[in-house]
Protein backbone atom coordinates (compact mmCIF):
# COMPACT_ATOMS: atom_id res chain seq x y z
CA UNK A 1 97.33 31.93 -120.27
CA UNK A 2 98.93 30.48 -117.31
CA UNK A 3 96.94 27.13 -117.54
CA UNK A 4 97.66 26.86 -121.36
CA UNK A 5 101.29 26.65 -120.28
CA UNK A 6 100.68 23.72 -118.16
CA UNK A 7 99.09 21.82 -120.67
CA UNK A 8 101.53 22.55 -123.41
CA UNK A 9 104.19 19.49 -122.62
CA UNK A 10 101.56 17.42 -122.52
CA UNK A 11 100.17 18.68 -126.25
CA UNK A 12 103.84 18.24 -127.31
CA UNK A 13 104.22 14.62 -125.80
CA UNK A 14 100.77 13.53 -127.44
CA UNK A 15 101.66 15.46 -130.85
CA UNK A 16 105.21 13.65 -130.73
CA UNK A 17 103.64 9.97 -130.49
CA UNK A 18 101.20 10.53 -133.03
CA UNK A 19 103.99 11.59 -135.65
CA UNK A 20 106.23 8.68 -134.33
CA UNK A 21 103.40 6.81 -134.88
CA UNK A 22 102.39 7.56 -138.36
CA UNK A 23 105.87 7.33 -139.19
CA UNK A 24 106.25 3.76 -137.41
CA UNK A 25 102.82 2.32 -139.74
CA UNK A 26 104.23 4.21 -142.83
CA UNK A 27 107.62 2.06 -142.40
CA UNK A 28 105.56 -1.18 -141.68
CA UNK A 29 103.32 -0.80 -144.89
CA UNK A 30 106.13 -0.35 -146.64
CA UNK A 31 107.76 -3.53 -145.60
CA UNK A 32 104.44 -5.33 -146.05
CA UNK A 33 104.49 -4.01 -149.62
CA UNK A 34 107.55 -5.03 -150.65
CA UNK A 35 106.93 -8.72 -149.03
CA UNK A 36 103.73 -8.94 -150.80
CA UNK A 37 105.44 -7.81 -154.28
CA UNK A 38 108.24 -10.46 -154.15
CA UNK A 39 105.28 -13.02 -153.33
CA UNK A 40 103.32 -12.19 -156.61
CA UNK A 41 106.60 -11.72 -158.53
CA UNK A 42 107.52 -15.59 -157.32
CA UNK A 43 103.82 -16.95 -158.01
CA UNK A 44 104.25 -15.28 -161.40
CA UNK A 45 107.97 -16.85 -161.86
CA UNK A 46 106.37 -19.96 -160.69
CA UNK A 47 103.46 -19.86 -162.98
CA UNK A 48 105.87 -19.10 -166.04
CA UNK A 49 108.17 -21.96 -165.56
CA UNK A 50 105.44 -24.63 -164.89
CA UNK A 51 104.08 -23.34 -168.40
CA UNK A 52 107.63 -23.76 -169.97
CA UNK A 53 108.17 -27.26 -168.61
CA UNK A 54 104.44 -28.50 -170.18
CA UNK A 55 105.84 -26.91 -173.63
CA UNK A 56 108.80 -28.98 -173.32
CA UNK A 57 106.79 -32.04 -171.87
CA UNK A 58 104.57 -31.43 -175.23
CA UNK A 59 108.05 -30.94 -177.55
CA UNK A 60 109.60 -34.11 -175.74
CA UNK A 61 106.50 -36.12 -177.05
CA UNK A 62 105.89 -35.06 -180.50
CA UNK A 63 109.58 -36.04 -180.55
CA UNK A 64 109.72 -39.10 -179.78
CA UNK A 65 107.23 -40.45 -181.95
């Protein structure tokens, strides 16, 4: 019993950093997630406003003929 008292700080310490550590990557994926959403929402922004200026290109000359 006496040497499973010895150890126990040490089981604490290591049982600590893994939870501070799981903690630390679930707060980074988040971030990445969030990064990586406002990239697809601006490609798909992007994408809908290129297709809006061809219509307009395409209005623009069926106009002016």
């Amino acid at each position: 019993m006496g040497n499973f008292n010895e150890f126990l700080p040490t089981i604490f310490g290591v049982l600590f950093l893994v939870i501070i550590w799981f903690v630390i990557r679930r707060l980074f994926a988040s971030i990445s997630d969030k990064i990586n959403n406002s990239e697809v929402y601006k490609q798909d922004t992007l994408r809908v406003l290129e297709e809006i200026r061809d219509e307009l290109k395409e209005l623009n000359r069926n106009n002016s003929k």
